[in-house]
PDB file of N, CA and C in Angstrom:
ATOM      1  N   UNK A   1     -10.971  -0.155  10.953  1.00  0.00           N
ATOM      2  CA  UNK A   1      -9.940   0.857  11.215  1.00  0.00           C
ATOM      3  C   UNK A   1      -8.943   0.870  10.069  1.00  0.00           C
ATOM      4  N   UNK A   2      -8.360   1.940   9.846  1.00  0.00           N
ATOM      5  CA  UNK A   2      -7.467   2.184   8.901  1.00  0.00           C
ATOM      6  C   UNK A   2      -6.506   2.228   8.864  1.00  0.00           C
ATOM      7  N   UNK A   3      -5.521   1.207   9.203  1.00  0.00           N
ATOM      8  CA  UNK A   3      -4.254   1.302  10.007  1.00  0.00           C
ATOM      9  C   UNK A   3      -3.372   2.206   9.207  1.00  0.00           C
ATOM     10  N   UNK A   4      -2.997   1.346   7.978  1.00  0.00           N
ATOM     11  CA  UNK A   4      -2.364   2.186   7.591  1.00  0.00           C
ATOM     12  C   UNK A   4      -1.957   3.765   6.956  1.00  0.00           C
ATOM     13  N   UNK A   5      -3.418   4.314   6.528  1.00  0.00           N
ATOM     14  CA  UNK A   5      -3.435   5.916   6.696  1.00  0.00           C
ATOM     15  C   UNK A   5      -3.023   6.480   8.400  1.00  0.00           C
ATOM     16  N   UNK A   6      -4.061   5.361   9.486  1.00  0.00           N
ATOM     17  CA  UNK A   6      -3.340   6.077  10.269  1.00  0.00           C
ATOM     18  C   UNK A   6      -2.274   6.246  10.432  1.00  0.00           C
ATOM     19  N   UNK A   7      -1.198   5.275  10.748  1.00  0.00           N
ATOM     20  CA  UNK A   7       0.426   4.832  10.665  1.00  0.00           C
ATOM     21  C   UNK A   7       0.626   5.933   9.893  1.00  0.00           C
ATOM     22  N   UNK A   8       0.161   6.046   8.979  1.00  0.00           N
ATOM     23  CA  UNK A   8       0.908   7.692   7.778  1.00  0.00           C
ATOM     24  C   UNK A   8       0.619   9.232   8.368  1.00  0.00           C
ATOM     25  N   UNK A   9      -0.591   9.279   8.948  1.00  0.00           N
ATOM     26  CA  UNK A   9      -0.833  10.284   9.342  1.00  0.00           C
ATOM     27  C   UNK A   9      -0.081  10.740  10.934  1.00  0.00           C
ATOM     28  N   UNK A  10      -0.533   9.570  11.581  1.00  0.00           N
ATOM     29  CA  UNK A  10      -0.082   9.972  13.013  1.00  0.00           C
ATOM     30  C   UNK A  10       2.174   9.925  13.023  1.00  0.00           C
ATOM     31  N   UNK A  11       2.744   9.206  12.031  1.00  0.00           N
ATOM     32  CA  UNK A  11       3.960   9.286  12.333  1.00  0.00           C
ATOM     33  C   UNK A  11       4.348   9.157  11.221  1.00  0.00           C
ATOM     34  N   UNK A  12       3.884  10.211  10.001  1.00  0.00           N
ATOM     35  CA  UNK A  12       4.217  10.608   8.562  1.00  0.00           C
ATOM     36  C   UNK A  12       5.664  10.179   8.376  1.00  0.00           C
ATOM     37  N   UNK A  13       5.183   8.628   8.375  1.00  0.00           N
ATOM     38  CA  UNK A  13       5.475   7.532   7.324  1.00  0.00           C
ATOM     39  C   UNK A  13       6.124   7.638   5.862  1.00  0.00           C
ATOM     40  N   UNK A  14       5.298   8.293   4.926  1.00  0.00           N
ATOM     41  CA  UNK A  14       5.205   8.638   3.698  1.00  0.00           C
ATOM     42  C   UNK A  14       5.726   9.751   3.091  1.00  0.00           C
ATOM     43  N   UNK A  15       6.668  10.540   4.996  1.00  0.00           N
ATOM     44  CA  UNK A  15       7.387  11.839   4.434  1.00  0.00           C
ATOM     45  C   UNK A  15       9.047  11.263   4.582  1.00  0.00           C
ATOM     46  N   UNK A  16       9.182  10.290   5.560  1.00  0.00           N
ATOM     47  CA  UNK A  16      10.408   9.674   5.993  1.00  0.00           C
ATOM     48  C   UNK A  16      11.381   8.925   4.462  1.00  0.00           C
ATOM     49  N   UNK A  17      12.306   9.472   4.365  1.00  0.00           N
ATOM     50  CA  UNK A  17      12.562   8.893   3.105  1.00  0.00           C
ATOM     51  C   UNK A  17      13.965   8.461   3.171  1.00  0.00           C
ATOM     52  N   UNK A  18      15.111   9.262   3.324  1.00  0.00           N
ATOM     53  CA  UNK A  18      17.194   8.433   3.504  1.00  0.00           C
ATOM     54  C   UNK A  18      17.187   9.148   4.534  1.00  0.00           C
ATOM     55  N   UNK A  19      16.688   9.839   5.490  1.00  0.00           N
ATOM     56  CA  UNK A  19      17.087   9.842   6.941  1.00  0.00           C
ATOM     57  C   UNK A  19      17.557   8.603   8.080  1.00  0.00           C
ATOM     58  N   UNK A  20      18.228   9.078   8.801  1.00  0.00           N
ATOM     59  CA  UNK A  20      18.837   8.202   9.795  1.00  0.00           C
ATOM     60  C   UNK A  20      17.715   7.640  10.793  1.00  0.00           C
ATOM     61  N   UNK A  21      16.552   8.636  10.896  1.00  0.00           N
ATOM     62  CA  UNK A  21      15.526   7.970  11.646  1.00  0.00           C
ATOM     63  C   UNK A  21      14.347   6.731  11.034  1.00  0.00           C
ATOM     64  N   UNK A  22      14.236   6.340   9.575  1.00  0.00           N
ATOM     65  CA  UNK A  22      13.617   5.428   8.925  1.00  0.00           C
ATOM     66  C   UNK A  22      14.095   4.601  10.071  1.00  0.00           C
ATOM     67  N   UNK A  23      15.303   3.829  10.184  1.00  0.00           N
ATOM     68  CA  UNK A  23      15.170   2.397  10.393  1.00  0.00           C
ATOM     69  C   UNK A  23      14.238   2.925  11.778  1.00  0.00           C
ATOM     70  N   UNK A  24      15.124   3.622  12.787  1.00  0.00           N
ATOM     71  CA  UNK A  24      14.206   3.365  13.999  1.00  0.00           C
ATOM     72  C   UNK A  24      12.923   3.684  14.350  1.00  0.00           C
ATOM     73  N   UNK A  25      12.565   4.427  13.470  1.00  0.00           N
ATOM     74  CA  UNK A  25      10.625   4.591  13.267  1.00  0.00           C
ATOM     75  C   UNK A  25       9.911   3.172  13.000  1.00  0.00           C
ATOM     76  N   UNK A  26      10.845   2.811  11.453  1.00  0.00           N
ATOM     77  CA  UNK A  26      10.321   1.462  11.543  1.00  0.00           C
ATOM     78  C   UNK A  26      10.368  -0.050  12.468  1.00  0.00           C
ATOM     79  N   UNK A  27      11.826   0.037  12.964  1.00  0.00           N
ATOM     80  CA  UNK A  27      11.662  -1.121  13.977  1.00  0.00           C
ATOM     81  C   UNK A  27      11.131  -0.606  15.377  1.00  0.00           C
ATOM     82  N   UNK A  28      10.624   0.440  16.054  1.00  0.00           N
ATOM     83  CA  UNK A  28      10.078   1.335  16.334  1.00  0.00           C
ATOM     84  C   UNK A  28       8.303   0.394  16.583  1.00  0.00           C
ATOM     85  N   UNK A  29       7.985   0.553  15.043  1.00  0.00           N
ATOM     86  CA  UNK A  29       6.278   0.074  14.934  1.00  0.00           C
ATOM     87  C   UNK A  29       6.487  -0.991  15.034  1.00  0.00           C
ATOM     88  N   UNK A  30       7.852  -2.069  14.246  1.00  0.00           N
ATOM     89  CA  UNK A  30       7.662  -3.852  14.374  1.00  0.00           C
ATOM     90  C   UNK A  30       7.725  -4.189  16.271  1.00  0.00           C
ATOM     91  N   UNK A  31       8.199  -3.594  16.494  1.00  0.00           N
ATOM     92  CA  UNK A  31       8.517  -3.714  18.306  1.00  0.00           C
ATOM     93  C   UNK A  31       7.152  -3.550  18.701  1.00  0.00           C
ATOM     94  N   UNK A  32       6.404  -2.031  18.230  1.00  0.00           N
ATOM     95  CA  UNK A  32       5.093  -1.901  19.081  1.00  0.00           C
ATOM     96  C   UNK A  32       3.900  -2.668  18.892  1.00  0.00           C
ATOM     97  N   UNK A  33       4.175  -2.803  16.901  1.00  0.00           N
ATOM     98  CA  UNK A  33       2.704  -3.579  17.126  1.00  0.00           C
ATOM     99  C   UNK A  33       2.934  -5.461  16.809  1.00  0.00           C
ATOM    100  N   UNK A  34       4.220  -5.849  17.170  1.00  0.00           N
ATOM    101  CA  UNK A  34       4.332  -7.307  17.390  1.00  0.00           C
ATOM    102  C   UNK A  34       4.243  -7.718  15.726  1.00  0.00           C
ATOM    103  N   UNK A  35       4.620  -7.134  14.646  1.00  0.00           N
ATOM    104  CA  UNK A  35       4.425  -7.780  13.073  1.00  0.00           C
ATOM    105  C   UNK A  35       3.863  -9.157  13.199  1.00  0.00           C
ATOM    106  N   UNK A  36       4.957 -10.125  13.842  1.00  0.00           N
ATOM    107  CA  UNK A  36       5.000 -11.298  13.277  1.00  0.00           C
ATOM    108  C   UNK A  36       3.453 -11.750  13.816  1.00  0.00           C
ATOM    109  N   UNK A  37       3.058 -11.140  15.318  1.00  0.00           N
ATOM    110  CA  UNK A  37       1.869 -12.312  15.523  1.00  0.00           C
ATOM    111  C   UNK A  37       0.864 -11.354  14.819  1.00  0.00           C
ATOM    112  N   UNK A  38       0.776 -10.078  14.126  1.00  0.00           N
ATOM    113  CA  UNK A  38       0.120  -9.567  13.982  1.00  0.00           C
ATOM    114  C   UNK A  38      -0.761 -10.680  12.450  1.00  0.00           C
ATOM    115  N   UNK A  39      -2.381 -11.111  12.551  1.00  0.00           N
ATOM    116  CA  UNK A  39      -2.477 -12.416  12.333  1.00  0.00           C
ATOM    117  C   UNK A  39      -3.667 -12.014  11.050  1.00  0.00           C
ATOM    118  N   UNK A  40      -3.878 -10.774  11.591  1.00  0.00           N
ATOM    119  CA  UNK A  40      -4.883 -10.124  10.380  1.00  0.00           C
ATOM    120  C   UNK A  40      -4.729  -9.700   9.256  1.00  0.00           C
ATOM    121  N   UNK A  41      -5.214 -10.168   8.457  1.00  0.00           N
ATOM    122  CA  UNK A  41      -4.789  -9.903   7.092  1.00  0.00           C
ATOM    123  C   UNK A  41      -5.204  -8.577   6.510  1.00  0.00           C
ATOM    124  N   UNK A  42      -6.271  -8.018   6.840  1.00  0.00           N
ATOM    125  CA  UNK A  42      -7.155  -6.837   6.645  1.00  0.00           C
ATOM    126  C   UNK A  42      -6.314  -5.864   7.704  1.00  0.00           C
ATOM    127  N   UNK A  43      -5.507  -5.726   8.676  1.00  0.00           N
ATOM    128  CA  UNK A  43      -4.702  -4.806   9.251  1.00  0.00           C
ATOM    129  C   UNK A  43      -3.358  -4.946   8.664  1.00  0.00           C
ATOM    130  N   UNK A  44      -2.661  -5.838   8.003  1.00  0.00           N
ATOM    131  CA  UNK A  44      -1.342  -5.917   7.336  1.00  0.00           C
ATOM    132  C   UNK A  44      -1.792  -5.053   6.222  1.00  0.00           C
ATOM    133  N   UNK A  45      -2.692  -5.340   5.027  1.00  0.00           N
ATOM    134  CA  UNK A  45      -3.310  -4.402   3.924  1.00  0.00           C
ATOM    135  C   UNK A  45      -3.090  -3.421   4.248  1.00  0.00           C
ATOM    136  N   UNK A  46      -3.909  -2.835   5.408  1.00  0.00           N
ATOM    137  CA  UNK A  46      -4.101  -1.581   5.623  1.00  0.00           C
ATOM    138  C   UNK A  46      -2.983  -0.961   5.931  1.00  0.00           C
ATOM    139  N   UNK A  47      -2.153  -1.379   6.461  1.00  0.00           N
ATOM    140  CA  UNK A  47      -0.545  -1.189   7.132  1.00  0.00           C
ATOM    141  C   UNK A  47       0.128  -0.611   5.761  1.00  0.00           C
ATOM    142  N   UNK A  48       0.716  -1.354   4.985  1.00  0.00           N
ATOM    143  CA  UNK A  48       0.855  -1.732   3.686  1.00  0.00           C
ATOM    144  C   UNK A  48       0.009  -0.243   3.273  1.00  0.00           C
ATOM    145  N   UNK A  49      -1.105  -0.459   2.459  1.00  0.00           N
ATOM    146  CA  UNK A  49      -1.424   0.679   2.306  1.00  0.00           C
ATOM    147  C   UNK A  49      -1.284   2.335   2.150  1.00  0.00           C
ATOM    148  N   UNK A  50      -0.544   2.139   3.514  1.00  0.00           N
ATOM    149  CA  UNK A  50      -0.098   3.879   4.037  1.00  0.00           C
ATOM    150  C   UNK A  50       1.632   4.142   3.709  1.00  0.00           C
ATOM    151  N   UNK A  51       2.087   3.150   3.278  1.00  0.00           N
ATOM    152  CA  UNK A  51       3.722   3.310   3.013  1.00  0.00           C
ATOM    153  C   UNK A  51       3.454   3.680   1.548  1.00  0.00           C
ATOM    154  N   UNK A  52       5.044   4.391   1.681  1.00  0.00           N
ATOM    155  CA  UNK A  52       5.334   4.463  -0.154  1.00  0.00           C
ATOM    156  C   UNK A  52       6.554   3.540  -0.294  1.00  0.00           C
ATOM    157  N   UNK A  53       6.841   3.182  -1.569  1.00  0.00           N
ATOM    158  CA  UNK A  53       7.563   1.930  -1.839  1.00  0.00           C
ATOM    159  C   UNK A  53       8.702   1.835  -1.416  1.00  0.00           C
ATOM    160  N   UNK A  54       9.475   3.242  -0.753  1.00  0.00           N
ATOM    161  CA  UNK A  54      11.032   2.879  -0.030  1.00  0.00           C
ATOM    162  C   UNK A  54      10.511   2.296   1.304  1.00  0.00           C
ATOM    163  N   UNK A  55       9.822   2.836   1.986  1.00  0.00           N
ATOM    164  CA  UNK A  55       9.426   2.367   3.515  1.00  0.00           C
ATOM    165  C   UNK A  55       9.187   0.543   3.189  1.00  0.00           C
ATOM    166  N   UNK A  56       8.071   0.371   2.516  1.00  0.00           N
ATOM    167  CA  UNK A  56       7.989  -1.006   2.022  1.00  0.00           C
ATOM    168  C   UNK A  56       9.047  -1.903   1.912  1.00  0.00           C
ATOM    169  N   UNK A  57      10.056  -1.615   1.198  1.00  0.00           N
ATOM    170  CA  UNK A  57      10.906  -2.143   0.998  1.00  0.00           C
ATOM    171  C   UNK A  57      11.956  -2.476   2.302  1.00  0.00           C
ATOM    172  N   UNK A  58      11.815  -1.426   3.045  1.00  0.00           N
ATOM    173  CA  UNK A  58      12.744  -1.748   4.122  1.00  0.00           C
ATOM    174  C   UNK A  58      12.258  -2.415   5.090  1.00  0.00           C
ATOM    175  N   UNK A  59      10.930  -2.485   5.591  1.00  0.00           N
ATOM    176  CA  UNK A  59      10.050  -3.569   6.048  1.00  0.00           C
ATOM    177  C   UNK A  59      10.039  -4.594   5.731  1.00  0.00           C
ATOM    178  N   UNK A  60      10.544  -4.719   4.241  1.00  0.00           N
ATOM    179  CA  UNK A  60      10.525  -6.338   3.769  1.00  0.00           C
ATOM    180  C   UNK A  60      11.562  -7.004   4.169  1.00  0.00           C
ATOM    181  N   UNK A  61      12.565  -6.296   4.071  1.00  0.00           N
ATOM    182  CA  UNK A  61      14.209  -6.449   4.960  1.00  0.00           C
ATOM    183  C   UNK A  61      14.290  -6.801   6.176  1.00  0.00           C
ATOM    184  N   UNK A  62      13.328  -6.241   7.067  1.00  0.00           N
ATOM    185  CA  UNK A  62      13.247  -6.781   8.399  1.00  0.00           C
ATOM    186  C   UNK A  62      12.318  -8.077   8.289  1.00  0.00           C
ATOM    187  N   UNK A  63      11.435  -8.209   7.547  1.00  0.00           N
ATOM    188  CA  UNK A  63      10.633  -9.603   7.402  1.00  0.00           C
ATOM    189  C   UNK A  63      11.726 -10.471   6.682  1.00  0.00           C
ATOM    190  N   UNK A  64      12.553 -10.317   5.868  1.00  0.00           N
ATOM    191  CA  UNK A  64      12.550 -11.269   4.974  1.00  0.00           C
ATOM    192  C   UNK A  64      14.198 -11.914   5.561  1.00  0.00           C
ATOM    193  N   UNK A  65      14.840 -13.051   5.440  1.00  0.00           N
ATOM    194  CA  UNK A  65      16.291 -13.217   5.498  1.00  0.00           C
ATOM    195  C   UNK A  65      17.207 -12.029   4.675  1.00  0.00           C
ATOM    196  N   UNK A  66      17.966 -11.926   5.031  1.00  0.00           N
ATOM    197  CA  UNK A  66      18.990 -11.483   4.483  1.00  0.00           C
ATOM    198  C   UNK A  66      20.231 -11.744   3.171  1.00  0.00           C
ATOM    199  N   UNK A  67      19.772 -13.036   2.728  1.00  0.00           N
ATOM    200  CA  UNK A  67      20.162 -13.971   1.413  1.00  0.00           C
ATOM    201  C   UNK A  67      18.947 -13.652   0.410  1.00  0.00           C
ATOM    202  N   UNK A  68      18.294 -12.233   0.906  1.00  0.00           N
ATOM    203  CA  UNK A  68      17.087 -12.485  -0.485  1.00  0.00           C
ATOM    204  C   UNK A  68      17.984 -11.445  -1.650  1.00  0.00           C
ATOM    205  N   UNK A  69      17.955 -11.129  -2.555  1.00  0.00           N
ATOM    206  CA  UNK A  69      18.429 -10.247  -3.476  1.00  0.00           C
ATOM    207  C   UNK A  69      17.528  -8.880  -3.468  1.00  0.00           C
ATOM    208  N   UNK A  70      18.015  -7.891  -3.408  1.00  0.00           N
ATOM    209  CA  UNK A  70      16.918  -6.670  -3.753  1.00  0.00           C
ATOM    210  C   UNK A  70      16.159  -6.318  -4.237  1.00  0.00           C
ATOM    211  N   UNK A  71      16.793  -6.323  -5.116  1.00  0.00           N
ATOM    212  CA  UNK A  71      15.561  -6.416  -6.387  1.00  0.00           C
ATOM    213  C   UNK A  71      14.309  -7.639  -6.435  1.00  0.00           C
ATOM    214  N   UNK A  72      14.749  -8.886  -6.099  1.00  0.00           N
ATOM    215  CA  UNK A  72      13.624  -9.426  -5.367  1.00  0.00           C
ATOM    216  C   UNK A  72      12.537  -9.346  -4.419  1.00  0.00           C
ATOM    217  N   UNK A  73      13.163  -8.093  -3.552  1.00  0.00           N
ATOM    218  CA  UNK A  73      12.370  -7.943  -2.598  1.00  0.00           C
ATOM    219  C   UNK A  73      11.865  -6.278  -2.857  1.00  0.00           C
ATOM    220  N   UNK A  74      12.588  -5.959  -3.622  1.00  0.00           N
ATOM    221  CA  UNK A  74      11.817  -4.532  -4.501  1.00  0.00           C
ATOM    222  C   UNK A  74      10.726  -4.846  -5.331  1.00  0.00           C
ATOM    223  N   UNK A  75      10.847  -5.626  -5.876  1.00  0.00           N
ATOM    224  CA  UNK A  75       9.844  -6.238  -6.836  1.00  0.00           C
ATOM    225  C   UNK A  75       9.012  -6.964  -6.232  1.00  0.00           C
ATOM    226  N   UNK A  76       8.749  -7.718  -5.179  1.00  0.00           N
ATOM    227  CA  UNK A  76       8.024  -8.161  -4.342  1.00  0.00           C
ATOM    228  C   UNK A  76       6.977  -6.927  -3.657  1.00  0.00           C
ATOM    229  N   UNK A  77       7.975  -6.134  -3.420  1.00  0.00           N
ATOM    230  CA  UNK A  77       7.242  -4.777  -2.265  1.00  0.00           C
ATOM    231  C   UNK A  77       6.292  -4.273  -3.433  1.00  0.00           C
ATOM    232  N   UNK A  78       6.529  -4.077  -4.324  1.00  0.00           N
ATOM    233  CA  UNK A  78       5.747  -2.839  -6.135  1.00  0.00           C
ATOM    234  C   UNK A  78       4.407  -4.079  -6.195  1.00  0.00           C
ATOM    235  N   UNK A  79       5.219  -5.211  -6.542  1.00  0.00           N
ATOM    236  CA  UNK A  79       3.711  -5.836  -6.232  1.00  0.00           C
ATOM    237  C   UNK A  79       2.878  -5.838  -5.537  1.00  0.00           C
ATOM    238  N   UNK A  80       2.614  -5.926  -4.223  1.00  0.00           N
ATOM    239  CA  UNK A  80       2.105  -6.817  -3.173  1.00  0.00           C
ATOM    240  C   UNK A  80       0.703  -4.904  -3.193  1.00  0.00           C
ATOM    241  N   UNK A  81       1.776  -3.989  -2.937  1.00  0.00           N
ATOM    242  CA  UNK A  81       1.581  -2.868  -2.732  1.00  0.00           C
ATOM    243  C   UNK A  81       0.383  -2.265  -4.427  1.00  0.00           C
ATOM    244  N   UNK A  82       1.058  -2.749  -5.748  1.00  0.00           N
ATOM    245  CA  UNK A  82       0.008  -2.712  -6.813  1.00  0.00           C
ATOM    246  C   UNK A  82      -1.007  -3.351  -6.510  1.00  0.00           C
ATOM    247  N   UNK A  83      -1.108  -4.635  -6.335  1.00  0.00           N
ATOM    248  CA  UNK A  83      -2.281  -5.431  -6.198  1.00  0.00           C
ATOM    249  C   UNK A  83      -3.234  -4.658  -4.989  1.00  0.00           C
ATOM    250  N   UNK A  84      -2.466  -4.323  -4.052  1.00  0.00           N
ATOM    251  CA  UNK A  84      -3.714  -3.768  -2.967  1.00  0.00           C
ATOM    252  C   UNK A  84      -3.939  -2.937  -3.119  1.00  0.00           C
ATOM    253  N   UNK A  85      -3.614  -1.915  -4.238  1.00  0.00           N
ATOM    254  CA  UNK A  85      -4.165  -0.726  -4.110  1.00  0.00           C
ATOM    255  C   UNK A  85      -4.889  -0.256  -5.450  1.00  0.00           C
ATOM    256  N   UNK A  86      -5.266  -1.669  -6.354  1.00  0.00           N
ATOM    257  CA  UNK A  86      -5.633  -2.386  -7.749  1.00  0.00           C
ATOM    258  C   UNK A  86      -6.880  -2.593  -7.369  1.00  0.00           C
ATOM    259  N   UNK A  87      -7.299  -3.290  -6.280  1.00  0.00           N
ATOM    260  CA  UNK A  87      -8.171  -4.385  -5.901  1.00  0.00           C
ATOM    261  C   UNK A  87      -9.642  -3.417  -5.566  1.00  0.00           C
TER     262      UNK A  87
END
């Protein structure tokens, strides 16, 4: 399955950009589909996948502490997101 095209297609993900509804779309999906136990690595990819790099980034915000620097975690998101879509 293709999570993440679906995630883009079914709740266009990839059109959501400085609207007020990003955060709650996104904590929205971390609520529905459980992130943290989510355990598959081949459905995180795919997840991943269907974002463009602002959505990414703000996902990483909800994963990551709040003592990370931005640009750390901007640069984290460009990667993770190059490599999988490199590979």
């Amino acid at each position: 399955m293709d999570l993440g095209r679906t995630f883009g297609k079914n709740l266009k993900l990839n059109q959501l950009v400085t609207n007020d509804h990003d955060n709650d779309q996104i904590i929205w999906l971390y609520n529905k589909y459980n992130f943290k136990k989510l355990c598959s690595k081949v459905m995180l990819i795919e997840f991943l996948r269907g974002l463009n790099e602002f959505l990414m980034l703000k996902i990483f915000w909800l994963w990551f502490p709040p003592f990370f620097e931005q640009k750390l975690a901007l640069a984290t998101a460009f990667l993770i997101k190059n490599y999988i879509l490199n590979k």
